[in-house]
PDB file of N, CA and C in Angstrom:
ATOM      1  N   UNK A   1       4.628  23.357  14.173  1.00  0.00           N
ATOM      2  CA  UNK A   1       5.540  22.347  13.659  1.00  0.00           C
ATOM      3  C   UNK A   1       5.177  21.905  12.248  1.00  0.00           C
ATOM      4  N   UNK A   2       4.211  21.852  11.715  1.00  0.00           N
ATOM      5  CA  UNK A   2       3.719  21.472  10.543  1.00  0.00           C
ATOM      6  C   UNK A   2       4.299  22.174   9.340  1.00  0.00           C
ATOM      7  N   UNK A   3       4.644  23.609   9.654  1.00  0.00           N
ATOM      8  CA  UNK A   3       4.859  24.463   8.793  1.00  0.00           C
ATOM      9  C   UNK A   3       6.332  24.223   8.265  1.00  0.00           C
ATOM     10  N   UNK A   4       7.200  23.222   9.378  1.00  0.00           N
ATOM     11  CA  UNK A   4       8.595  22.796   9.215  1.00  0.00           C
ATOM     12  C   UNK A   4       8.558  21.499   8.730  1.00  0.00           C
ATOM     13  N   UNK A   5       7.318  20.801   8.212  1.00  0.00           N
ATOM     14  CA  UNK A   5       6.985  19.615   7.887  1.00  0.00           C
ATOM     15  C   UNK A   5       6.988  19.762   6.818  1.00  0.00           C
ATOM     16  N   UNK A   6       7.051  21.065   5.722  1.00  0.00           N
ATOM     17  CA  UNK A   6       6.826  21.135   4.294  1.00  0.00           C
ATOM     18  C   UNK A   6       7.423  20.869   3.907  1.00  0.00           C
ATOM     19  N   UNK A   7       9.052  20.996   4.216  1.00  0.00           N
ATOM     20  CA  UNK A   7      10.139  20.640   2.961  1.00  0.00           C
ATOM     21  C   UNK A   7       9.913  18.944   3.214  1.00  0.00           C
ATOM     22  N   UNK A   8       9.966  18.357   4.280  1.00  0.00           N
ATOM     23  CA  UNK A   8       9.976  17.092   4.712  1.00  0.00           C
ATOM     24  C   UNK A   8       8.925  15.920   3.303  1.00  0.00           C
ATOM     25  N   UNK A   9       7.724  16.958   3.666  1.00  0.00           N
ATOM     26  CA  UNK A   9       6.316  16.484   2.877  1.00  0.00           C
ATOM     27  C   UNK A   9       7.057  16.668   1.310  1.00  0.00           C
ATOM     28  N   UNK A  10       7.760  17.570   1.114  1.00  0.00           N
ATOM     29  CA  UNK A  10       7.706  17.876  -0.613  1.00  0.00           C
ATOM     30  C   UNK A  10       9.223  17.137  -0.963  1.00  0.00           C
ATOM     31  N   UNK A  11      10.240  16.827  -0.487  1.00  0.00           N
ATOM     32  CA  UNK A  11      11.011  15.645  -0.719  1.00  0.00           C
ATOM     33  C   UNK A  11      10.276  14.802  -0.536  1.00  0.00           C
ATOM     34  N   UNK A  12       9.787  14.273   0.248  1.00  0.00           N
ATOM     35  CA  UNK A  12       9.001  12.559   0.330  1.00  0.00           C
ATOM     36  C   UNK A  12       7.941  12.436  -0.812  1.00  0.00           C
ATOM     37  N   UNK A  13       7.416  13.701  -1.187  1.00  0.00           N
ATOM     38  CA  UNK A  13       6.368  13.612  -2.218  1.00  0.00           C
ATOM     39  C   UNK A  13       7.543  13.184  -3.494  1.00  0.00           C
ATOM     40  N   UNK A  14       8.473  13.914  -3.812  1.00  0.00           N
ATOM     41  CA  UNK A  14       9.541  13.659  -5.187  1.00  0.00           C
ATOM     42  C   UNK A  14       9.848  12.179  -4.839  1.00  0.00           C
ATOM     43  N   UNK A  15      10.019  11.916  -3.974  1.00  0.00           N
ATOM     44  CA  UNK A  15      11.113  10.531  -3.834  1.00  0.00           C
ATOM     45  C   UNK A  15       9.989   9.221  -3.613  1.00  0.00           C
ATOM     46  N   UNK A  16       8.343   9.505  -3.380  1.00  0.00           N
ATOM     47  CA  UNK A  16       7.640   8.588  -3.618  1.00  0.00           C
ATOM     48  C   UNK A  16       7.122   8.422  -5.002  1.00  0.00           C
ATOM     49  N   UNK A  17       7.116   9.689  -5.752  1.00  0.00           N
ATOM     50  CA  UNK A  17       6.390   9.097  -7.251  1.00  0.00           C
ATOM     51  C   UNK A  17       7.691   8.844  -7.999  1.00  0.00           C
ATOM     52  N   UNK A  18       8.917   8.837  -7.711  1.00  0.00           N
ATOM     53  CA  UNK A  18      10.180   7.742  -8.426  1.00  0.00           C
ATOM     54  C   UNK A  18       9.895   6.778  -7.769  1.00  0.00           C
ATOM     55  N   UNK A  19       9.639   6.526  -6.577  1.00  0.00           N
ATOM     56  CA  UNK A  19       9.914   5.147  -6.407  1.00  0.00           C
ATOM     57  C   UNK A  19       8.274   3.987  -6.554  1.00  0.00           C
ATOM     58  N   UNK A  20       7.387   4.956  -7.298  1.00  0.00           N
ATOM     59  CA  UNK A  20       5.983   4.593  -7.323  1.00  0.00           C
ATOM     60  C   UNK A  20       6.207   4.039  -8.276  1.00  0.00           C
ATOM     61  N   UNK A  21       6.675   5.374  -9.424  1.00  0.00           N
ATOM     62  CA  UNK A  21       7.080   4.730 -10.771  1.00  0.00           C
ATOM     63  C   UNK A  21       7.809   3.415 -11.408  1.00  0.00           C
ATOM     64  N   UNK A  22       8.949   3.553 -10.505  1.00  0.00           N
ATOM     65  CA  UNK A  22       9.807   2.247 -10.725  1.00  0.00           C
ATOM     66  C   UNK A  22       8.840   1.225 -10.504  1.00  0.00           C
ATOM     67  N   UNK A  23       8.440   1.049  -9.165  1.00  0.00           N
ATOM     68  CA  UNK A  23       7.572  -0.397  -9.301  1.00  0.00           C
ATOM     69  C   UNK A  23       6.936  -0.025  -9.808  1.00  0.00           C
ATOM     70  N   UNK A  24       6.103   0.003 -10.190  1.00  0.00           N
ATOM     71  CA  UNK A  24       5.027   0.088 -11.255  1.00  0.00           C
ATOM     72  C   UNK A  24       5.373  -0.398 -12.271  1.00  0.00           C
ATOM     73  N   UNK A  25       6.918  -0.133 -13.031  1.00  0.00           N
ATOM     74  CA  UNK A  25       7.339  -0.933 -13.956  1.00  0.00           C
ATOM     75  C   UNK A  25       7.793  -1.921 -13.909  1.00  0.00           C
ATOM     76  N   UNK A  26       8.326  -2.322 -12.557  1.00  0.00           N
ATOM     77  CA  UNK A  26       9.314  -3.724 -12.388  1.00  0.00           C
ATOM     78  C   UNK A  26       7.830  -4.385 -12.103  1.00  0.00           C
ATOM     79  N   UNK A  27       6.676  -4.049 -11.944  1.00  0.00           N
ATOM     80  CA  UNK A  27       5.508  -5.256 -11.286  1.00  0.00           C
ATOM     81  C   UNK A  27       5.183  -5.169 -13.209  1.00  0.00           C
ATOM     82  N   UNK A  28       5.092  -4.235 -13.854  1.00  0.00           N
ATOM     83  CA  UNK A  28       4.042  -4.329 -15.469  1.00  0.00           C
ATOM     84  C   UNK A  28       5.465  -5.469 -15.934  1.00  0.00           C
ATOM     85  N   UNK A  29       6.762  -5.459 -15.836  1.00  0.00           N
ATOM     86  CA  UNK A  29       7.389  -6.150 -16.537  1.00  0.00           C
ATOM     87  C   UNK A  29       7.326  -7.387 -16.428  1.00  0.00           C
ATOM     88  N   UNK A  30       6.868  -7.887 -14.910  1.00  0.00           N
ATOM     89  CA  UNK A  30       6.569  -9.435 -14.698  1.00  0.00           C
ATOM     90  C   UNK A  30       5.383  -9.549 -15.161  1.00  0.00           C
ATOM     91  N   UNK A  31       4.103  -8.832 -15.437  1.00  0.00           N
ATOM     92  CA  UNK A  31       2.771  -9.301 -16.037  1.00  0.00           C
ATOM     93  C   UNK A  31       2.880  -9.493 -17.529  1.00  0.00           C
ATOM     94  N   UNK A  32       3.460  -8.561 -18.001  1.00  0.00           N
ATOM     95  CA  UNK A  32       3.765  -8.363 -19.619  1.00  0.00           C
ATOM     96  C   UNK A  32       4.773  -7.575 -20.136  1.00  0.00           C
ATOM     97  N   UNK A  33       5.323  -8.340 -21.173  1.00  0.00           N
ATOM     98  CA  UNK A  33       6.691  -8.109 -21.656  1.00  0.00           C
ATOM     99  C   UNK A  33       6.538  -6.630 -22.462  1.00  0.00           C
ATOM    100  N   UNK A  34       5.758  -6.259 -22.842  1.00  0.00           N
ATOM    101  CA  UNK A  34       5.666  -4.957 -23.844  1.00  0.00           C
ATOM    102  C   UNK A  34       5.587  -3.463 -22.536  1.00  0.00           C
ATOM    103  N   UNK A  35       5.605  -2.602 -23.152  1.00  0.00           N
ATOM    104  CA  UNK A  35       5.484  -0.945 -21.857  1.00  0.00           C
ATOM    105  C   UNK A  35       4.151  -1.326 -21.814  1.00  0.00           C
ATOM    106  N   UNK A  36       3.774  -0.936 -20.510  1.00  0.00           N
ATOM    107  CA  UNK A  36       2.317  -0.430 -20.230  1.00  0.00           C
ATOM    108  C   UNK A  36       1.612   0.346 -21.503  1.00  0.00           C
ATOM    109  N   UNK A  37       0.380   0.173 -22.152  1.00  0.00           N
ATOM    110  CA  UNK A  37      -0.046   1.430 -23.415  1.00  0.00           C
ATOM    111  C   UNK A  37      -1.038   2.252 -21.847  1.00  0.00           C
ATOM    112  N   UNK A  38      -1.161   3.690 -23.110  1.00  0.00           N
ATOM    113  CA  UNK A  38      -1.698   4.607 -22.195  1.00  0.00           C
ATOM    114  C   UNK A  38      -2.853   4.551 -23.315  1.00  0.00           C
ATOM    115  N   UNK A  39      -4.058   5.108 -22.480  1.00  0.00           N
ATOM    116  CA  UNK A  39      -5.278   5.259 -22.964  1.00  0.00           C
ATOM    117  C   UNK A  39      -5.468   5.979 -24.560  1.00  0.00           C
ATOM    118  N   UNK A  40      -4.200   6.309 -24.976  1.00  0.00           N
ATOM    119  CA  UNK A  40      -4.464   7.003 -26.265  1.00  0.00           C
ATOM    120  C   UNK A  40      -4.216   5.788 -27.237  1.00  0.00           C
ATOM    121  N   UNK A  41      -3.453   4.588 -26.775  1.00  0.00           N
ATOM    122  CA  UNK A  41      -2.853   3.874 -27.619  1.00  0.00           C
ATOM    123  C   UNK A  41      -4.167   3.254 -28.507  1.00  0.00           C
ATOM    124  N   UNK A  42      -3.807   3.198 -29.954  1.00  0.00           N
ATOM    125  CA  UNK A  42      -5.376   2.566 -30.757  1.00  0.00           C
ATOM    126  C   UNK A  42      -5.281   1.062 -30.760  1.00  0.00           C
ATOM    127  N   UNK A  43      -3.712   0.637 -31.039  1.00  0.00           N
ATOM    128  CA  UNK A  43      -4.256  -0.600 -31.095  1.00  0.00           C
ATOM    129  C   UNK A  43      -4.035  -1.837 -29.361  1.00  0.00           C
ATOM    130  N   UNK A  44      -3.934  -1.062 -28.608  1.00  0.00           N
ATOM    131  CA  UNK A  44      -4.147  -1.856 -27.257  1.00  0.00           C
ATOM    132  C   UNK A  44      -5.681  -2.085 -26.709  1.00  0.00           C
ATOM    133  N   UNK A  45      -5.918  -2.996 -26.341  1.00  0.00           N
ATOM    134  CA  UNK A  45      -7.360  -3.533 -25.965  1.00  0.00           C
ATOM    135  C   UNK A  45      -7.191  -2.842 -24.646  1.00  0.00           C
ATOM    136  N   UNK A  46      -8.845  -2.613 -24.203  1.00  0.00           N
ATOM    137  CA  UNK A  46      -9.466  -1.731 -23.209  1.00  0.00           C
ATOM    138  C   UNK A  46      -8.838  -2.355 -21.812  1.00  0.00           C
ATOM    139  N   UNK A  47      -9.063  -3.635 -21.864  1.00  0.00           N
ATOM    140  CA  UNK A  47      -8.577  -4.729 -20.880  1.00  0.00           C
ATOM    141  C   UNK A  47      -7.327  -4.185 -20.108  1.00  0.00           C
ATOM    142  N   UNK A  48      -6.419  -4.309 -21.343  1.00  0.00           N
ATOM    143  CA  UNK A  48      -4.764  -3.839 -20.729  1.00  0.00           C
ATOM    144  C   UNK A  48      -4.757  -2.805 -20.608  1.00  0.00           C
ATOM    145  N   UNK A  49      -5.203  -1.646 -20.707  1.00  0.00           N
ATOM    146  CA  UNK A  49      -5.506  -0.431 -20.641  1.00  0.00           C
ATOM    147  C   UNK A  49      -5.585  -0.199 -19.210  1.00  0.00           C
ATOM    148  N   UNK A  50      -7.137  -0.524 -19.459  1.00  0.00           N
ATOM    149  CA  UNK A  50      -7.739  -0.704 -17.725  1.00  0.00           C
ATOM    150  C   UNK A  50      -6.654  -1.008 -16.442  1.00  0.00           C
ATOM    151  N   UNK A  51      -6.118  -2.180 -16.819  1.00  0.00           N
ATOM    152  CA  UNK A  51      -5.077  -3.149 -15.544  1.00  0.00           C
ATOM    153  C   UNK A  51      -3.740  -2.258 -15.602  1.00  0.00           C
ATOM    154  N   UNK A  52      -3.188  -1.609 -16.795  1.00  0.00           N
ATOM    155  CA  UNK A  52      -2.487  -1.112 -16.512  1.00  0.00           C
ATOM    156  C   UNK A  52      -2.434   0.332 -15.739  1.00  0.00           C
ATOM    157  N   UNK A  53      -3.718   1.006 -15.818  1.00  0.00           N
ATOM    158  CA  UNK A  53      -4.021   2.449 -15.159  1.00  0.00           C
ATOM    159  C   UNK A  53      -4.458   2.111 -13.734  1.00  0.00           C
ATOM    160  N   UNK A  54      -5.091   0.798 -13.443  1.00  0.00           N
ATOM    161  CA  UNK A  54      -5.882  -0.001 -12.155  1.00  0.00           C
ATOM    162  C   UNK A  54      -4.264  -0.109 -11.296  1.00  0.00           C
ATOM    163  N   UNK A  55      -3.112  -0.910 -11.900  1.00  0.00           N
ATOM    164  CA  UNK A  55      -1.885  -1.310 -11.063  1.00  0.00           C
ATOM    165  C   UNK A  55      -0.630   0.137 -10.745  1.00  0.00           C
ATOM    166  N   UNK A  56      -1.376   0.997 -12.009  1.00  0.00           N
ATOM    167  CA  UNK A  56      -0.381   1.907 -11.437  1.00  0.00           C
ATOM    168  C   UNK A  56      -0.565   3.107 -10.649  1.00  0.00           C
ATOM    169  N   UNK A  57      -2.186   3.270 -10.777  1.00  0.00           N
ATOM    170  CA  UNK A  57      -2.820   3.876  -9.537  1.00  0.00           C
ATOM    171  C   UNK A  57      -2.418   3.612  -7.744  1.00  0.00           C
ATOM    172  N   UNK A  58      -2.795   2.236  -7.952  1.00  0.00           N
ATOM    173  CA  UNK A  58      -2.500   1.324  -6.736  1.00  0.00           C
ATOM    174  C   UNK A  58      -1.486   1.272  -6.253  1.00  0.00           C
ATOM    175  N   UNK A  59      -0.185   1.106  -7.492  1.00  0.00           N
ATOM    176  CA  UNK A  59       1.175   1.280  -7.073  1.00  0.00           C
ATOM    177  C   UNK A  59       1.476   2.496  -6.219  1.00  0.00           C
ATOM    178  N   UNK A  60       1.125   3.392  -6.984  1.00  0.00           N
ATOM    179  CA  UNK A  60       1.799   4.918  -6.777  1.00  0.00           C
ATOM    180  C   UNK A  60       0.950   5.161  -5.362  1.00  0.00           C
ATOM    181  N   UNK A  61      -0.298   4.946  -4.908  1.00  0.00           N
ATOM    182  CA  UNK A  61      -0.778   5.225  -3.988  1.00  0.00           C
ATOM    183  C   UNK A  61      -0.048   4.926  -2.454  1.00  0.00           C
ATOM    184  N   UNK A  62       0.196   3.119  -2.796  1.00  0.00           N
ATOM    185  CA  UNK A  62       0.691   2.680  -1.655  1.00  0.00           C
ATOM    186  C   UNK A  62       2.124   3.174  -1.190  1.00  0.00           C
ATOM    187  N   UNK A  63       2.975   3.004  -2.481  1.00  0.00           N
ATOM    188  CA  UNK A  63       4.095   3.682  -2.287  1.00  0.00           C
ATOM    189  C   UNK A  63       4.430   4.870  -2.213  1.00  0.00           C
ATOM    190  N   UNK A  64       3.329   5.463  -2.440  1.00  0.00           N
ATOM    191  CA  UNK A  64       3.338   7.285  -1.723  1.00  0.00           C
ATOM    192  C   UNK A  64       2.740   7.404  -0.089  1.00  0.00           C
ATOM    193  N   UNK A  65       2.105   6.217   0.199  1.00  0.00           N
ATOM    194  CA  UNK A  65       1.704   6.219   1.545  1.00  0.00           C
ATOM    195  C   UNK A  65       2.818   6.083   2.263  1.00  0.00           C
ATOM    196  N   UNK A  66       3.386   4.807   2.186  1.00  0.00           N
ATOM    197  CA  UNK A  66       4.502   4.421   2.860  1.00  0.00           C
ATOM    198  C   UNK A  66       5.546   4.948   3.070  1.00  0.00           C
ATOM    199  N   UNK A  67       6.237   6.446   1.847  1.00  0.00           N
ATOM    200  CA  UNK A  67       6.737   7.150   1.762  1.00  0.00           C
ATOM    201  C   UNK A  67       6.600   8.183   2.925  1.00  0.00           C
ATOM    202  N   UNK A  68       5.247   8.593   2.610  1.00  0.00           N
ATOM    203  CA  UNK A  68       4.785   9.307   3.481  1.00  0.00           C
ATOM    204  C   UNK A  68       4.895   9.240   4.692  1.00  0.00           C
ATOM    205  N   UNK A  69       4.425   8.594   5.230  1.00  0.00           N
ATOM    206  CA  UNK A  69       4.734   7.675   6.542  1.00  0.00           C
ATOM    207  C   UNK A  69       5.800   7.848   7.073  1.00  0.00           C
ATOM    208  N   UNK A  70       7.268   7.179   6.494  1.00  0.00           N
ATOM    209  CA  UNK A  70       8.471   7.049   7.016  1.00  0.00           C
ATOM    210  C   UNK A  70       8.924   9.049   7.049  1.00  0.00           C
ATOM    211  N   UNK A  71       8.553   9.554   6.326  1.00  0.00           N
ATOM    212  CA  UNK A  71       9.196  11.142   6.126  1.00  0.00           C
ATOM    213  C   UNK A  71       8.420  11.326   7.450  1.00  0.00           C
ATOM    214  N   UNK A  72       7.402  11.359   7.964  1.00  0.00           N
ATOM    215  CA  UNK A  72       6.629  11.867   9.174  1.00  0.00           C
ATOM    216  C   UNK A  72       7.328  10.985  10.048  1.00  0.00           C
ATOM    217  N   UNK A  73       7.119  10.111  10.341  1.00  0.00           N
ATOM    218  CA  UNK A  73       7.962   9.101  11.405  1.00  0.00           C
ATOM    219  C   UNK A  73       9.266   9.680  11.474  1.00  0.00           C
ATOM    220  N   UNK A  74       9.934  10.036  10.396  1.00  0.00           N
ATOM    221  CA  UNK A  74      11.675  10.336  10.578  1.00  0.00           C
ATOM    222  C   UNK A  74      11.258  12.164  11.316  1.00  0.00           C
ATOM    223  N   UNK A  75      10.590  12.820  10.868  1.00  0.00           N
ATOM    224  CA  UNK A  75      10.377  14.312  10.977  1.00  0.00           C
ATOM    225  C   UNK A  75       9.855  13.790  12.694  1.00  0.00           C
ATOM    226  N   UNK A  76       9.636  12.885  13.359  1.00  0.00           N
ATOM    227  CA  UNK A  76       8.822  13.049  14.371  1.00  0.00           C
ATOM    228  C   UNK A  76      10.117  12.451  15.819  1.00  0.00           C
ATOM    229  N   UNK A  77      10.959  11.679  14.661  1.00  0.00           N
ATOM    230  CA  UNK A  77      12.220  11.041  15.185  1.00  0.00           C
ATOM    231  C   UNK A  77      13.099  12.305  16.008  1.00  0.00           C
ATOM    232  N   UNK A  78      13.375  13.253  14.663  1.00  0.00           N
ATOM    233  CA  UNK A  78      14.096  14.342  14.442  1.00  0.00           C
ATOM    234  C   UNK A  78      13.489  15.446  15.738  1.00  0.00           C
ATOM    235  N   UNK A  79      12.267  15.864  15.702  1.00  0.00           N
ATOM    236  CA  UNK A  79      12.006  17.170  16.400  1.00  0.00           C
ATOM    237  C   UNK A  79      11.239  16.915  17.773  1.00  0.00           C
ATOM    238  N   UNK A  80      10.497  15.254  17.973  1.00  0.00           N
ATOM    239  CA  UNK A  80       9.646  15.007  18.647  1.00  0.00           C
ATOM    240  C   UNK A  80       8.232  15.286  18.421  1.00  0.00           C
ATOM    241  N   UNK A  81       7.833  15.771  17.430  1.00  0.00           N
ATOM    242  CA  UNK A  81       6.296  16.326  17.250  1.00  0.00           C
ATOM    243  C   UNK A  81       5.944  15.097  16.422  1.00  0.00           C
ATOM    244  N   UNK A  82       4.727  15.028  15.897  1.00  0.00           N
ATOM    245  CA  UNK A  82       4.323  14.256  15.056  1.00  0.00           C
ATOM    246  C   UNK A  82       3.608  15.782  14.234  1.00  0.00           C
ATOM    247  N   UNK A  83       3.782  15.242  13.081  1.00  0.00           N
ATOM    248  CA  UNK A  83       3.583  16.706  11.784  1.00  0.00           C
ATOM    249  C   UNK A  83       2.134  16.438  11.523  1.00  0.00           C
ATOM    250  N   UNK A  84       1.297  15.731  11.544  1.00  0.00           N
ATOM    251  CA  UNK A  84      -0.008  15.394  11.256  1.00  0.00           C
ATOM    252  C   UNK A  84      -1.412  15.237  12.672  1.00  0.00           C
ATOM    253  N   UNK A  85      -2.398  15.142  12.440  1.00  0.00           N
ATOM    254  CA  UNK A  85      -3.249  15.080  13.287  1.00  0.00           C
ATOM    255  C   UNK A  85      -2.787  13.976  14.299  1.00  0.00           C
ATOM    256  N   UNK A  86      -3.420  13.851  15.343  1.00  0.00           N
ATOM    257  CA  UNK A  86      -3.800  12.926  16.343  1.00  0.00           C
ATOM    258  C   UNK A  86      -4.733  12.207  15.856  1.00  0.00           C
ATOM    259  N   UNK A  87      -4.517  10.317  16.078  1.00  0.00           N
ATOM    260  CA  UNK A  87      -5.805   9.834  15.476  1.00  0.00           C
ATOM    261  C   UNK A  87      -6.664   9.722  16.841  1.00  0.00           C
ATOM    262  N   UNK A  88      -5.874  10.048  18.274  1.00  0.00           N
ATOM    263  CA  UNK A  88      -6.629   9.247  19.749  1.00  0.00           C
ATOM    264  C   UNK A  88      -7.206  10.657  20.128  1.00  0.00           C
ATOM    265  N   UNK A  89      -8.534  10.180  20.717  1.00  0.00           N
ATOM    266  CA  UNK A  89      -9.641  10.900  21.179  1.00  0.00           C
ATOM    267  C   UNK A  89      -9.411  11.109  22.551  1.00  0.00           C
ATOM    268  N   UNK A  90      -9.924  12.001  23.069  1.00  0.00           N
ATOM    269  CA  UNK A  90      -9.521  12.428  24.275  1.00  0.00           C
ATOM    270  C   UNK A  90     -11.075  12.143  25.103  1.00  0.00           C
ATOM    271  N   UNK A  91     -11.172  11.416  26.226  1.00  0.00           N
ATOM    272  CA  UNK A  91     -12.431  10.672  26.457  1.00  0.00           C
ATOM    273  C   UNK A  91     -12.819  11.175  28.088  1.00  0.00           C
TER     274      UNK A  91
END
């Protein structure tokens, strides 16, 4: 079943780093009014640098989890399998 989990995994992968991205910008636009600078920028301080690579890490992570998540949950809706490991031990 996993092997029918790929297209599932590689749409949810496209449709979590748009929707990572977006927040990422709608959260940098409520902290500060200017774009995020990227590490090349000379005259942005290390500070904003930092918070901005720190929030959009974080962003993109969670919202690729959660992404993730619902594509397996819906793929598990759909066929009955679950596409990923078992977390319960067999005792």
């Amino acid at each position: 079943m996993r092997i029918l989990y790929k297209p599932f995994g590689i749409v949810a992968g496209v449709i979590g780093a748009k929707l990572g991205k977006r927040t990422f910008h709608s959260i940098w636009e409520a902290v500060d009014e200017g774009e995020p600078p990227k590490p090349t920028t000379a005259d942005a301080p290390l500070t904003k640098v930092i918070a901005a690579a720190t929030l959009e890490a974080a962003t993109m992570a969670a919202v690729g989890a959660i992404v993730d998540r619902a594509a397996a949950r819906a793929f598990h809706h759909l066929f009955g399998a679950w596409p990923g490991p078992s977390s319960r031990r067999s005792t």
